[in-house]
C-alpha atoms as a PDB file:
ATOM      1  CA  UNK A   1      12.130   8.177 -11.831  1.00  0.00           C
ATOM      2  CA  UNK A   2      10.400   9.664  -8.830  1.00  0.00           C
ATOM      3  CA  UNK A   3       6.686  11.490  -9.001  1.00  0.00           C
ATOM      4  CA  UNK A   4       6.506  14.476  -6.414  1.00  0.00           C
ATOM      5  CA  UNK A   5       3.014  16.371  -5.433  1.00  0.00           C
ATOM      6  CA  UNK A   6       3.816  19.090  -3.704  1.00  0.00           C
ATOM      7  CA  UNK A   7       1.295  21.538  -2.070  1.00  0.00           C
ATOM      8  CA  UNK A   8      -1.650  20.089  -4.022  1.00  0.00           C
ATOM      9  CA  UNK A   9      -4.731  22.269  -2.987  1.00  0.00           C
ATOM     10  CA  UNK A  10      -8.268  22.136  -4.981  1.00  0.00           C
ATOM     11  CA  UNK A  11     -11.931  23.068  -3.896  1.00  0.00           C
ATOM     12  CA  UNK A  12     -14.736  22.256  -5.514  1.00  0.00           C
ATOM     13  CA  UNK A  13     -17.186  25.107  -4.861  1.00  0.00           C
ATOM     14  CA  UNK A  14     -16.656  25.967  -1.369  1.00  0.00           C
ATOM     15  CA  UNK A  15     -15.777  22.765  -0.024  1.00  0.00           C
ATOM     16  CA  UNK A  16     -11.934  22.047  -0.308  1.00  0.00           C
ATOM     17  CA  UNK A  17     -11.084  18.666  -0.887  1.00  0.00           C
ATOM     18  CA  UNK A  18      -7.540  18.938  -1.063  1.00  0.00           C
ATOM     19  CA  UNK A  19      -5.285  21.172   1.117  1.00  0.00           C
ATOM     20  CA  UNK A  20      -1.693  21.571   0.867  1.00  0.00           C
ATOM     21  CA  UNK A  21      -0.886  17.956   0.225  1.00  0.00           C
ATOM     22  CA  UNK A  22       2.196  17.001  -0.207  1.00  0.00           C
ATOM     23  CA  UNK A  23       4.298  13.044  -1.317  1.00  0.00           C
ATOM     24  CA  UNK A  24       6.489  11.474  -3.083  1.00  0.00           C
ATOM     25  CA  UNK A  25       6.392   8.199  -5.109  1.00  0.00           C
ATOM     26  CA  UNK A  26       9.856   6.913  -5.880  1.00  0.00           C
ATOM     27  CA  UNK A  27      10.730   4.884  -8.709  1.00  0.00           C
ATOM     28  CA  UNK A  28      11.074   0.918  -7.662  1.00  0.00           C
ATOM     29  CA  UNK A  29       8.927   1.183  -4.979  1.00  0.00           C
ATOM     30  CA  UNK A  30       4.741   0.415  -4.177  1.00  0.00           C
ATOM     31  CA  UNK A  31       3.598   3.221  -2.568  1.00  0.00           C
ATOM     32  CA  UNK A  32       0.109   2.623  -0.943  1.00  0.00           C
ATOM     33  CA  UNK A  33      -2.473   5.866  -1.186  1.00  0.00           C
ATOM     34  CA  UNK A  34      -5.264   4.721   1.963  1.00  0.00           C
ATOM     35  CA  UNK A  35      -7.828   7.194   2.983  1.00  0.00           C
ATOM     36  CA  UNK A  36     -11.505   7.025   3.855  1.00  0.00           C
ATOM     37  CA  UNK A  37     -14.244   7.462   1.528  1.00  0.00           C
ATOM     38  CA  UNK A  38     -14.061  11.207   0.235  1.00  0.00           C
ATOM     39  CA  UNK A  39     -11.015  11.173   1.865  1.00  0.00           C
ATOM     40  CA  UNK A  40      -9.440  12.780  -1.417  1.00  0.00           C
ATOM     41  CA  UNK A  41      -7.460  10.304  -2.797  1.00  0.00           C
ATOM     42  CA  UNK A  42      -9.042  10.035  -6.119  1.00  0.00           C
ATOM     43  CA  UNK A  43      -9.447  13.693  -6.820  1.00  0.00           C
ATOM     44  CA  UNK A  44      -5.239  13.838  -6.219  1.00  0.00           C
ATOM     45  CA  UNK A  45      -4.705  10.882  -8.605  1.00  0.00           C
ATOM     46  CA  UNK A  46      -6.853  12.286 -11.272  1.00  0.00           C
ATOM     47  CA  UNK A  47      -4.686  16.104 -10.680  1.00  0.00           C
ATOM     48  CA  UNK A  48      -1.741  13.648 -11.036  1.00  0.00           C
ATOM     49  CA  UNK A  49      -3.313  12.530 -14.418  1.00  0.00           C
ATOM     50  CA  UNK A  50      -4.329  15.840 -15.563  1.00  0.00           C
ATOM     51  CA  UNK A  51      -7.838  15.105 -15.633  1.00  0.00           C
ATOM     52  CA  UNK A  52      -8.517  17.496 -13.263  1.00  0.00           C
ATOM     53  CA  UNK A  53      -6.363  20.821 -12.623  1.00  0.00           C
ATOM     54  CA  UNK A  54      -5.298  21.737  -9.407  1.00  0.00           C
ATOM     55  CA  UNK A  55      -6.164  25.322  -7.101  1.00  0.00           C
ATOM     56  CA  UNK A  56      -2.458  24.772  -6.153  1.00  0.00           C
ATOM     57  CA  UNK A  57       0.734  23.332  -5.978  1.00  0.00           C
ATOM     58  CA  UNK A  58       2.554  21.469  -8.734  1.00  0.00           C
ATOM     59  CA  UNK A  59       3.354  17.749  -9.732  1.00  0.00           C
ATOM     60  CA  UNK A  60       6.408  16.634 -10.900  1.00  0.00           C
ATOM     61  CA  UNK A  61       8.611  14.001 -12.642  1.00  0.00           C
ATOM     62  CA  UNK A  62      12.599  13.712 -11.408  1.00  0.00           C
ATOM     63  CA  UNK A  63      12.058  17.842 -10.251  1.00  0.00           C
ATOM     64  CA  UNK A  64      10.466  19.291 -13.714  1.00  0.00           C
ATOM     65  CA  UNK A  65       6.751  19.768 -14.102  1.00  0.00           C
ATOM     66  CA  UNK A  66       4.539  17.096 -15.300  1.00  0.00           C
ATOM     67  CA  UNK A  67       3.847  17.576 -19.648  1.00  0.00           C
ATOM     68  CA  UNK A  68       1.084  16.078 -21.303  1.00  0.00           C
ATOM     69  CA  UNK A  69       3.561  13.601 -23.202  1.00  0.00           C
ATOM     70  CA  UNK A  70       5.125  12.544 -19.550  1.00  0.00           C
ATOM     71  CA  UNK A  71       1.354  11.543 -18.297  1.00  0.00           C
ATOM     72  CA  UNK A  72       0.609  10.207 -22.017  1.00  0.00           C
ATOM     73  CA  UNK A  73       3.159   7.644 -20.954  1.00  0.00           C
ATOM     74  CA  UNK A  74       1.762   6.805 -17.841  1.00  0.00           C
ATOM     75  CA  UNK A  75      -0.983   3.722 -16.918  1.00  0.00           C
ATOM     76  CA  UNK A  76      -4.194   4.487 -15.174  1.00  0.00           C
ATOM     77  CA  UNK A  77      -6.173   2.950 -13.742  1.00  0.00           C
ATOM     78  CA  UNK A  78      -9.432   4.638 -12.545  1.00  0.00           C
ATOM     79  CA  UNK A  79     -12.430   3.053  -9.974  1.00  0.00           C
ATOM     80  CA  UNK A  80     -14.836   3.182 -12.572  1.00  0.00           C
ATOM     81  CA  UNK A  81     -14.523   0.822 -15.187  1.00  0.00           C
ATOM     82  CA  UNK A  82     -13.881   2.377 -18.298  1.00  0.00           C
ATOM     83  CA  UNK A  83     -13.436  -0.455 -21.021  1.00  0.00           C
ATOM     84  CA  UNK A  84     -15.759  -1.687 -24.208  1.00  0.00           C
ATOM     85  CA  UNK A  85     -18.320  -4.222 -22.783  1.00  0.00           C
ATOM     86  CA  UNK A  86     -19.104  -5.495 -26.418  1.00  0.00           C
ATOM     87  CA  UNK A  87     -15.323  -5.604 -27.453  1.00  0.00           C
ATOM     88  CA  UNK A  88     -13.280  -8.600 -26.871  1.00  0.00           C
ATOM     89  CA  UNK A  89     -10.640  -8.654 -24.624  1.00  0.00           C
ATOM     90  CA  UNK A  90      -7.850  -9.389 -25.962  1.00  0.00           C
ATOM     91  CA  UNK A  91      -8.629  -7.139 -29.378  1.00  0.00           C
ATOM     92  CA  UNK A  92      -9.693  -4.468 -26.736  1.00  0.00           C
ATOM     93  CA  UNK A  93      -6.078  -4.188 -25.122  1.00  0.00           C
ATOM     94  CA  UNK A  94      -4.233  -4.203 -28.780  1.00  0.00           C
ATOM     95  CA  UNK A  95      -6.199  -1.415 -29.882  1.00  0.00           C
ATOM     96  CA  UNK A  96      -5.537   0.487 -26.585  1.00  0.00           C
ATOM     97  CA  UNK A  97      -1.611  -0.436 -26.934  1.00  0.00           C
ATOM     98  CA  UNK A  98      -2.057   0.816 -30.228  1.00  0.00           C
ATOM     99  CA  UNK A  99      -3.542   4.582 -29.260  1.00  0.00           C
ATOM    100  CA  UNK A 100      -0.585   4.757 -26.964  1.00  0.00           C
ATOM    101  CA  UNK A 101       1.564   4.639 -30.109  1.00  0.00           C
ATOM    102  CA  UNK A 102       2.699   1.042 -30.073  1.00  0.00           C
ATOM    103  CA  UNK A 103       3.230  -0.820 -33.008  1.00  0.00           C
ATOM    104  CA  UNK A 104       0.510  -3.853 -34.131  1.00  0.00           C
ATOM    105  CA  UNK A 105       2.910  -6.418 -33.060  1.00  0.00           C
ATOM    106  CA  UNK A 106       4.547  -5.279 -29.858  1.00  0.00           C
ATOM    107  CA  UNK A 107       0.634  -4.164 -28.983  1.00  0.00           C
ATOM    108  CA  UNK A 108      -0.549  -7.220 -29.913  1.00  0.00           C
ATOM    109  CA  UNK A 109       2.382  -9.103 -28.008  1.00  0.00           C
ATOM    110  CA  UNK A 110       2.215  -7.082 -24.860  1.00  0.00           C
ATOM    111  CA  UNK A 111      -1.158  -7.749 -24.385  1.00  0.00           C
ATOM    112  CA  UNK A 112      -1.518 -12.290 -24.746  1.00  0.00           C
ATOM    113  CA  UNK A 113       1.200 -11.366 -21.925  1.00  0.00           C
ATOM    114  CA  UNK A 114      -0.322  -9.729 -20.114  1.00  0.00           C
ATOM    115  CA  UNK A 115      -3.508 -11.684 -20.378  1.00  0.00           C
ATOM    116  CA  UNK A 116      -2.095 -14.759 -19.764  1.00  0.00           C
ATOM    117  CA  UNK A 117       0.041 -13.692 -16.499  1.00  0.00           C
ATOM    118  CA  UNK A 118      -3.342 -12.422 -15.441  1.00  0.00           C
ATOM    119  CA  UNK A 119      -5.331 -15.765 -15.794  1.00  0.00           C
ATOM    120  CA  UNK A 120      -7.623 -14.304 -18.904  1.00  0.00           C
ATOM    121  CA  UNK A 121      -6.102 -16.782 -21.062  1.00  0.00           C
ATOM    122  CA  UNK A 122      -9.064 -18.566 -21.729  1.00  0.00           C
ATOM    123  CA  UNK A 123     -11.055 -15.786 -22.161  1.00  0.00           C
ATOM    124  CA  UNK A 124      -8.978 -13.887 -24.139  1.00  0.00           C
ATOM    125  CA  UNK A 125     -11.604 -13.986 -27.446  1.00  0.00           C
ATOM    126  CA  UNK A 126     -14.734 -13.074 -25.028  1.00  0.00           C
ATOM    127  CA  UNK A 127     -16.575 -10.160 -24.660  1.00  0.00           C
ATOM    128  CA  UNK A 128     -16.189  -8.333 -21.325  1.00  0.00           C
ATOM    129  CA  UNK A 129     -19.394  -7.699 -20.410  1.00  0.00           C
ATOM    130  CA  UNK A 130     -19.392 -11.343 -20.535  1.00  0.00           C
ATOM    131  CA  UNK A 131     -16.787 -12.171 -17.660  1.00  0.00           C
ATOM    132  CA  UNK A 132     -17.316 -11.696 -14.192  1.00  0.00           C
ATOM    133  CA  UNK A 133     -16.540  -8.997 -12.237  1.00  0.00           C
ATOM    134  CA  UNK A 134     -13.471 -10.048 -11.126  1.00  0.00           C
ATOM    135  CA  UNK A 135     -11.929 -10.714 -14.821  1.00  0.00           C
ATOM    136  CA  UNK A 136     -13.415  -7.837 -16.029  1.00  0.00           C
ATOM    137  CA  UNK A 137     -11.142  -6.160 -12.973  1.00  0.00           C
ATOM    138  CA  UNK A 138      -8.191  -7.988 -14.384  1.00  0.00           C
ATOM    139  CA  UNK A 139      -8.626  -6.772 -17.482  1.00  0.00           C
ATOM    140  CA  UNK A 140      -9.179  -3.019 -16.168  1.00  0.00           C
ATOM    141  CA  UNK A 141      -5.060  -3.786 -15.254  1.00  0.00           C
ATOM    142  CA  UNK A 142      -4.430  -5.455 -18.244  1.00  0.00           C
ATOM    143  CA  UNK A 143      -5.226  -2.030 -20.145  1.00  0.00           C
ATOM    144  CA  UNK A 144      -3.603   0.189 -17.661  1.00  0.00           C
ATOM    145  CA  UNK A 145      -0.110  -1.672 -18.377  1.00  0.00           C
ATOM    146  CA  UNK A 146      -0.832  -3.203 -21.886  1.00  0.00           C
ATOM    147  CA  UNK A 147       1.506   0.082 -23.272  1.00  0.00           C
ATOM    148  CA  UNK A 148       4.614  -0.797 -21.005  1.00  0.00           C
ATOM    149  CA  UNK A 149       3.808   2.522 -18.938  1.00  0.00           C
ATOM    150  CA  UNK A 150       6.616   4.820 -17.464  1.00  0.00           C
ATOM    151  CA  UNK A 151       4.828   5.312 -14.289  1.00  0.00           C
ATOM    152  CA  UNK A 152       1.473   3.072 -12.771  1.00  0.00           C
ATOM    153  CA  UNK A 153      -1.069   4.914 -11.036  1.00  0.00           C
ATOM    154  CA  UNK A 154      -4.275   2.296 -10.031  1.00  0.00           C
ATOM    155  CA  UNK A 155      -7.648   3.550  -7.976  1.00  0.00           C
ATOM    156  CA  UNK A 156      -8.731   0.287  -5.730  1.00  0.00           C
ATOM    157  CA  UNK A 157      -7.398  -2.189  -8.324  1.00  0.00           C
ATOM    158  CA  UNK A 158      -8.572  -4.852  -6.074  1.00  0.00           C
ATOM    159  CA  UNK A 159     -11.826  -3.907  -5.375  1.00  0.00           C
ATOM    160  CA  UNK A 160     -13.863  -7.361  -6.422  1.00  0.00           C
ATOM    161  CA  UNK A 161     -10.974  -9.736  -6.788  1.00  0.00           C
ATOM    162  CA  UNK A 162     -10.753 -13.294  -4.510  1.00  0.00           C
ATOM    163  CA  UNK A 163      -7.681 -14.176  -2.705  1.00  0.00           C
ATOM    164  CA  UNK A 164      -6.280 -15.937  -5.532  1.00  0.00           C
ATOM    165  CA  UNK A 165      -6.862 -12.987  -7.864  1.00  0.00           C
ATOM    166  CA  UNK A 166      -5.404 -10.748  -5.989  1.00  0.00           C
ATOM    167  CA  UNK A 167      -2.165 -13.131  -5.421  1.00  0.00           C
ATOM    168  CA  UNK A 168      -2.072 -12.961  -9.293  1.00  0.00           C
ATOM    169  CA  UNK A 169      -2.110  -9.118  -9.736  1.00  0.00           C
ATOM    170  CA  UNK A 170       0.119  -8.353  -6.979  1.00  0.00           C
ATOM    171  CA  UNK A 171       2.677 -10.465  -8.761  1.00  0.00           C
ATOM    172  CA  UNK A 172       2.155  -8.686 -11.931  1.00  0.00           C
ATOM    173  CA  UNK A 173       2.459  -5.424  -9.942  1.00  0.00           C
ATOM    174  CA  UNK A 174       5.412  -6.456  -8.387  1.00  0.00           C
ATOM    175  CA  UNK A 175       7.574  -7.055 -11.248  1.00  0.00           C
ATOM    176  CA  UNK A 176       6.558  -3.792 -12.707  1.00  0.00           C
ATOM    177  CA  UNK A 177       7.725  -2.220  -9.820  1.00  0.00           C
ATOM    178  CA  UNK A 178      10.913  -4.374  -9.878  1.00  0.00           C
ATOM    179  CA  UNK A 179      11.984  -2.547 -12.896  1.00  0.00           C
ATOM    180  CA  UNK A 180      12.158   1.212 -11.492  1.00  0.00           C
ATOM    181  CA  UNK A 181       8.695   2.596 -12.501  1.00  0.00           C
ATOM    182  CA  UNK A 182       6.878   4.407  -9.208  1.00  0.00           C
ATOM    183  CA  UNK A 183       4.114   2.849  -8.804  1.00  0.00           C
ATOM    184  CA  UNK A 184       0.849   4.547  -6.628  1.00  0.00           C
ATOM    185  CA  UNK A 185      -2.280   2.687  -5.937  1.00  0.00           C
ATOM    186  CA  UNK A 186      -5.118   3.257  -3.639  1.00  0.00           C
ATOM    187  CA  UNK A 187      -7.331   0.792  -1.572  1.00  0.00           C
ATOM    188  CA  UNK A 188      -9.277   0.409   1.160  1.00  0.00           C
ATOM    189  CA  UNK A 189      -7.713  -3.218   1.752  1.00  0.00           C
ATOM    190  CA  UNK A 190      -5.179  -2.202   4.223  1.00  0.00           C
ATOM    191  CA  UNK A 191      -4.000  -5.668   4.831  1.00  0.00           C
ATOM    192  CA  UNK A 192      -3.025  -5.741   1.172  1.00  0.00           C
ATOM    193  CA  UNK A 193      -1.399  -2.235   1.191  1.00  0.00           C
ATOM    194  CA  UNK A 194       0.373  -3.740   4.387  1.00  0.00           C
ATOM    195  CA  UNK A 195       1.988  -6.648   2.657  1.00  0.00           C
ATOM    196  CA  UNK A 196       2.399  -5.109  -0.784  1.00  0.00           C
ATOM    197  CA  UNK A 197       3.552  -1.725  -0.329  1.00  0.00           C
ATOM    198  CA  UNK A 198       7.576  -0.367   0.368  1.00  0.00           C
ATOM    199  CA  UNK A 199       5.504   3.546   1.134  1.00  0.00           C
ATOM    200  CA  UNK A 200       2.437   4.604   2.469  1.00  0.00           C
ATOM    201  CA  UNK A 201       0.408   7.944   2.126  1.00  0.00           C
ATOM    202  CA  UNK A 202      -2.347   8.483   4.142  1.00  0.00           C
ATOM    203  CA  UNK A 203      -4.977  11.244   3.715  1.00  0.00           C
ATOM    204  CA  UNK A 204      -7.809  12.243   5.991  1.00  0.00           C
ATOM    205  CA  UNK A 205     -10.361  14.849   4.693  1.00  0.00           C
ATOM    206  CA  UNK A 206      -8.182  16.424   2.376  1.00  0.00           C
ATOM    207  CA  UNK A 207      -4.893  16.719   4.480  1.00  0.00           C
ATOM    208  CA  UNK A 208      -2.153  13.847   4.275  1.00  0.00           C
ATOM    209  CA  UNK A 209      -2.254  12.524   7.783  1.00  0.00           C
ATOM    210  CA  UNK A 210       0.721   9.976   7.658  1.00  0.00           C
ATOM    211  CA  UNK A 211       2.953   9.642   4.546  1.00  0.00           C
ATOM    212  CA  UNK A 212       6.984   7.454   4.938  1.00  0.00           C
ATOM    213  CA  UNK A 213       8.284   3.801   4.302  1.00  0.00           C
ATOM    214  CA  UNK A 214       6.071   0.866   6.159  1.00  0.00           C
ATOM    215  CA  UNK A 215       9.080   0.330   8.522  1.00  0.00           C
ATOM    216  CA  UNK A 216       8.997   4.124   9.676  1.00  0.00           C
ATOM    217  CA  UNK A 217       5.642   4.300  10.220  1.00  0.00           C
ATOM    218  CA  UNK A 218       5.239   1.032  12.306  1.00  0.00           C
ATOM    219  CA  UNK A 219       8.077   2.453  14.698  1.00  0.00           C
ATOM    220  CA  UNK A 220       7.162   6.166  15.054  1.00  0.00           C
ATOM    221  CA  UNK A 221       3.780   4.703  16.040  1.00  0.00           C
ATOM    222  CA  UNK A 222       5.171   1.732  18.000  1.00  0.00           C
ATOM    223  CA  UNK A 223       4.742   3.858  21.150  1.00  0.00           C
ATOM    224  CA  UNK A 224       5.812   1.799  24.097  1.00  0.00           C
ATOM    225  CA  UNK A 225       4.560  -1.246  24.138  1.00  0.00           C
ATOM    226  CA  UNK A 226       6.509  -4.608  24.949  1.00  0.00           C
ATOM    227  CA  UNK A 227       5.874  -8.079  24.422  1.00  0.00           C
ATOM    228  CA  UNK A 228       8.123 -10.587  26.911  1.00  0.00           C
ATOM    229  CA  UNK A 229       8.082 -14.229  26.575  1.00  0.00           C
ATOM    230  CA  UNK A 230       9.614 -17.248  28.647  1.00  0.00           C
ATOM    231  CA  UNK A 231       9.634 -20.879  27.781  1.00  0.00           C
ATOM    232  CA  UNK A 232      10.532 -23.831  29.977  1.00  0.00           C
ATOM    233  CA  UNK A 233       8.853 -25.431  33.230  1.00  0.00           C
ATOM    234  CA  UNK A 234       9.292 -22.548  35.476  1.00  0.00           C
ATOM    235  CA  UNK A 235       8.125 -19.615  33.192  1.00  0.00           C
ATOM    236  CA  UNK A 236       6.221 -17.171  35.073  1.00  0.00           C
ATOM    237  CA  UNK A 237       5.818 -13.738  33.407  1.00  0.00           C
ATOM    238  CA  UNK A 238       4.097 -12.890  36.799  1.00  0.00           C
ATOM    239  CA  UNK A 239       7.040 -10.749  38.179  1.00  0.00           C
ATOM    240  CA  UNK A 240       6.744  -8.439  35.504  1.00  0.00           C
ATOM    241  CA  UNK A 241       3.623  -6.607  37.623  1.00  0.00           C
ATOM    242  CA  UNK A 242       6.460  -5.268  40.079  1.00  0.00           C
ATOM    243  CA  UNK A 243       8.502  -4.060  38.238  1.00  0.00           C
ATOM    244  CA  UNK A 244       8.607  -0.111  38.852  1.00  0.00           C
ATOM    245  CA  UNK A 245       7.643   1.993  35.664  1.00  0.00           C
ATOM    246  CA  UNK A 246       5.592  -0.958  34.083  1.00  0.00           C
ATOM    247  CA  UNK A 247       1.959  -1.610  33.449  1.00  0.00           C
ATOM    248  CA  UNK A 248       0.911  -5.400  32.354  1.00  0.00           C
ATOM    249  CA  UNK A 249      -1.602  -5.275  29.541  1.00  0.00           C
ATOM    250  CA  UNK A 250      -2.137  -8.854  29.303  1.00  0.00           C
ATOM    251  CA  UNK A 251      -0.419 -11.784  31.460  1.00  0.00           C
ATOM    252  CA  UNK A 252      -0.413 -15.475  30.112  1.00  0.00           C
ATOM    253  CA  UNK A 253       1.733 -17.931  31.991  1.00  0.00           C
ATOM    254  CA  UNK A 254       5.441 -16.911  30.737  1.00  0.00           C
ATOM    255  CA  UNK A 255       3.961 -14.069  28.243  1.00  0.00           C
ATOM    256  CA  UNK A 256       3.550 -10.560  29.131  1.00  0.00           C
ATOM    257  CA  UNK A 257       2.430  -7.959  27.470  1.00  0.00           C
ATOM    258  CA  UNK A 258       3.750  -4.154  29.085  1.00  0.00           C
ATOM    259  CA  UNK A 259       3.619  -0.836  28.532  1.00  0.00           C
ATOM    260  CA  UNK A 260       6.380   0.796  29.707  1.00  0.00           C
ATOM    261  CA  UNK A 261       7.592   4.397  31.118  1.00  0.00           C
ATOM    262  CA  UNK A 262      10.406   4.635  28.574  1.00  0.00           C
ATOM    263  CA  UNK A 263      12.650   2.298  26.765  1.00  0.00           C
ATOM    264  CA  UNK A 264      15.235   2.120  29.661  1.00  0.00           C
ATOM    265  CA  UNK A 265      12.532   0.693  31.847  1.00  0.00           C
ATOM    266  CA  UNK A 266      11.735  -1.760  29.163  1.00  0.00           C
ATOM    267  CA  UNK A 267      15.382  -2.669  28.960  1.00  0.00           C
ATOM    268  CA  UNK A 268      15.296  -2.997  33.037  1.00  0.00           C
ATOM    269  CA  UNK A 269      12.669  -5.714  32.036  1.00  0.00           C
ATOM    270  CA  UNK A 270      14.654  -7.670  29.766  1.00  0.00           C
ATOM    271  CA  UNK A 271      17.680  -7.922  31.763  1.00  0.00           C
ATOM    272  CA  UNK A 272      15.830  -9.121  35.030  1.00  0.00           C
ATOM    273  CA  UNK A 273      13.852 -11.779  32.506  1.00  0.00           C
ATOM    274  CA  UNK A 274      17.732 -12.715  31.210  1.00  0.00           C
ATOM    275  CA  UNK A 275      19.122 -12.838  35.104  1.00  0.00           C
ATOM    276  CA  UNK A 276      16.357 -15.287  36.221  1.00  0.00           C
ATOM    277  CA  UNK A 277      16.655 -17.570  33.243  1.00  0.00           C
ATOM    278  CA  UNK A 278      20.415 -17.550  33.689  1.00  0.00           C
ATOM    279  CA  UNK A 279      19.196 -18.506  37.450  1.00  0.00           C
ATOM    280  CA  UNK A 280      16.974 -20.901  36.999  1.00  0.00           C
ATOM    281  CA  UNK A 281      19.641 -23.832  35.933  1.00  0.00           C
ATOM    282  CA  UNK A 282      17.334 -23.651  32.407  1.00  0.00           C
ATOM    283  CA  UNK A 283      14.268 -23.948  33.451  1.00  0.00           C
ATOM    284  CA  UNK A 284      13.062 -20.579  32.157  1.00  0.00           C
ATOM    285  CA  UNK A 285      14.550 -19.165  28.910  1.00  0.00           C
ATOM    286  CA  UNK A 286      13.525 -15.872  27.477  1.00  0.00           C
ATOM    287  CA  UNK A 287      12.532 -17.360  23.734  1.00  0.00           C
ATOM    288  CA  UNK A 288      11.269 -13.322  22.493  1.00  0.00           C
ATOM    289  CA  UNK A 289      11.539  -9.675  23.817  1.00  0.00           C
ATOM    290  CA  UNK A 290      10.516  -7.029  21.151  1.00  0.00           C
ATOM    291  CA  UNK A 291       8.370  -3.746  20.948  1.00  0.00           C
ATOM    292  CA  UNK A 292       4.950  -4.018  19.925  1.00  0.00           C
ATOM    293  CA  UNK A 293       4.470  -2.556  16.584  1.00  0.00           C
ATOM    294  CA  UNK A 294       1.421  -1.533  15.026  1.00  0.00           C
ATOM    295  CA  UNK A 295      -0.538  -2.708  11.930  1.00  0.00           C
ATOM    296  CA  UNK A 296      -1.061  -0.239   9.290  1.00  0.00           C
ATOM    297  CA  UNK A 297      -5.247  -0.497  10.119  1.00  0.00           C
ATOM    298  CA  UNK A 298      -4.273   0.749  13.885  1.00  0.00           C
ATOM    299  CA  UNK A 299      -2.107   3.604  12.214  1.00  0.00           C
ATOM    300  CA  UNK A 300      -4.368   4.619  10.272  1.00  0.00           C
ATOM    301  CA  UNK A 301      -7.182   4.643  12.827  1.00  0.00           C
ATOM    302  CA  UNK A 302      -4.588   6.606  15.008  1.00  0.00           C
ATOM    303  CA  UNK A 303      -4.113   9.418  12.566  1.00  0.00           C
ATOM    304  CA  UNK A 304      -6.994   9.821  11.176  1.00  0.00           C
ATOM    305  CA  UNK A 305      -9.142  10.047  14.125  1.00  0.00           C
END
């Protein structure tokens, strides 16, 4: 099951927020949404949801048009919380299972699941307003998935979890994803969307910027930077600086850090780092030679700028 926007346009007034925006979420895999604030992100997951209509453009489910009873089936998860602060939580996520059609005891069992694998166990008979704001963040997911959704769609679904509560829900999310539903989420936590996500989107004032697998992006913006590095008693990376075609960034004993003309000259570099290890009688060994590839927050910064 794959989601597809395709030329998603929408002003509000005379200020368009969206224009011509255009990716795909494939079923099976995490694809991060990353943007700045009023970047557009949420006004294209809500046109995904129906909530809002768009100017433009069309979304679709495995190439037919999105119904109400396909986005019925979907979870949601928006920024704002939007749960019963007075109901309990684990009576709260029943009676949501059971608006989505589910029957008393598959609602009732999906949910002490899902609270459980989300660490609510022991607050399972609370109120939320009672719980922090963490929990009441788990239990924001909780809802979203508590009707064993089709497709996930989350806005910042860890916005005020800790480290270990975030280690919980990307486990959750994980095995979710593991089962072939497309799953979209946004967040401003770029290191998460880094070590979570298969896909990445990302939007800049209304336009996607960047959109492809993690792996793609990282090497169409690897540009050409090298990192060389030599191990043993006589490693000296100091050579490197004569080498035609190359320009040392940084220059630590046997590790060098280059930019170089193109990826023959980088190759040039390598080989002349092999011949005077092989040289040396061991005393040098090259232990690493790879391109420098970018994190996802230098990516972003790249293309959005």
């Amino acid at each position: 099951m794959n989601i597809d926007i395709a030329g998603i346009s929408r002003s509000f007034g005379d200020r368009r927020v969206l224009d011509d925006v255009s990716f795909g979420v494939e079923g099976g895999r995490m694809t991060g949404f990353v943007g700045g604030n009023g970047a557009g992100k949420t006004t294209t997951m809500r046109i995904i949801l129906g909530v809002l209509a768009a100017d433009a453009g069309t979304v679709s489910l495995d190439g037919t048009p999105l119904t109400a009873a396909d986005r019925a089936a979907f979870g949601y998860m928006p920024e704002e919380r939007g749960l019963y602060p007075k109901m309990k939580v684990l009576e709260q996520l029943v009676y949501l299972g059971r608006l989505h059609g589910m029957a008393a005891g598959d609602a009732k069992e999906s949910a002490s699941s899902l609270v459980e694998r989300l660490g609510l166990g022991e607050r399972a008979n609370d109120t939320l307003e009672s719980l922090s704001l963490g929990n009441q963040q788990r239990a924001q997911i909780a809802a979203a998935l508590v009707h064993r959704p089709t497709a996930l769609v989350l806005d910042e679904p860890f916005s005020g979890l800790d480290p270990m509560a975030v280690e919980v829900v990307l486990g959750v999310l994980r095995d979710y994803a593991a089962q072939g539903a497309p799953v979209l989420f946004s967040s401003h936590q770029l290191d998460i969307v880094e070590r979570l996500c298969d896909d990445v989107v990302v939007i800049g004032e209304g336009r996607i910027r960047a959109a492809g697998s993690r792996e793609k992006l990282r090497a169409a913006h690897s540009g050409n930077s090298y990192e060389l590095e030599l191990a043993g008693p006589a490693a000296d990376a100091g050579w490197v600086r004569e080498q035609s075609g190359v320009a040392v960034t940084h220059l630590d004993g046997g590790f060098a850090r280059f930019e170089a003309d193109d990826e023959a000259t980088a190759q040039a570099v390598l080989a002349s780092a092999v011949a005077a290890a092989q040289s040396s009688g061991g005393a040098a060994v090259v232990r690493s030679f790879a391109r420098v590839t970018p994190s996802l927050a230098q990516i972003f910064k790249e293309v959005v700028q």
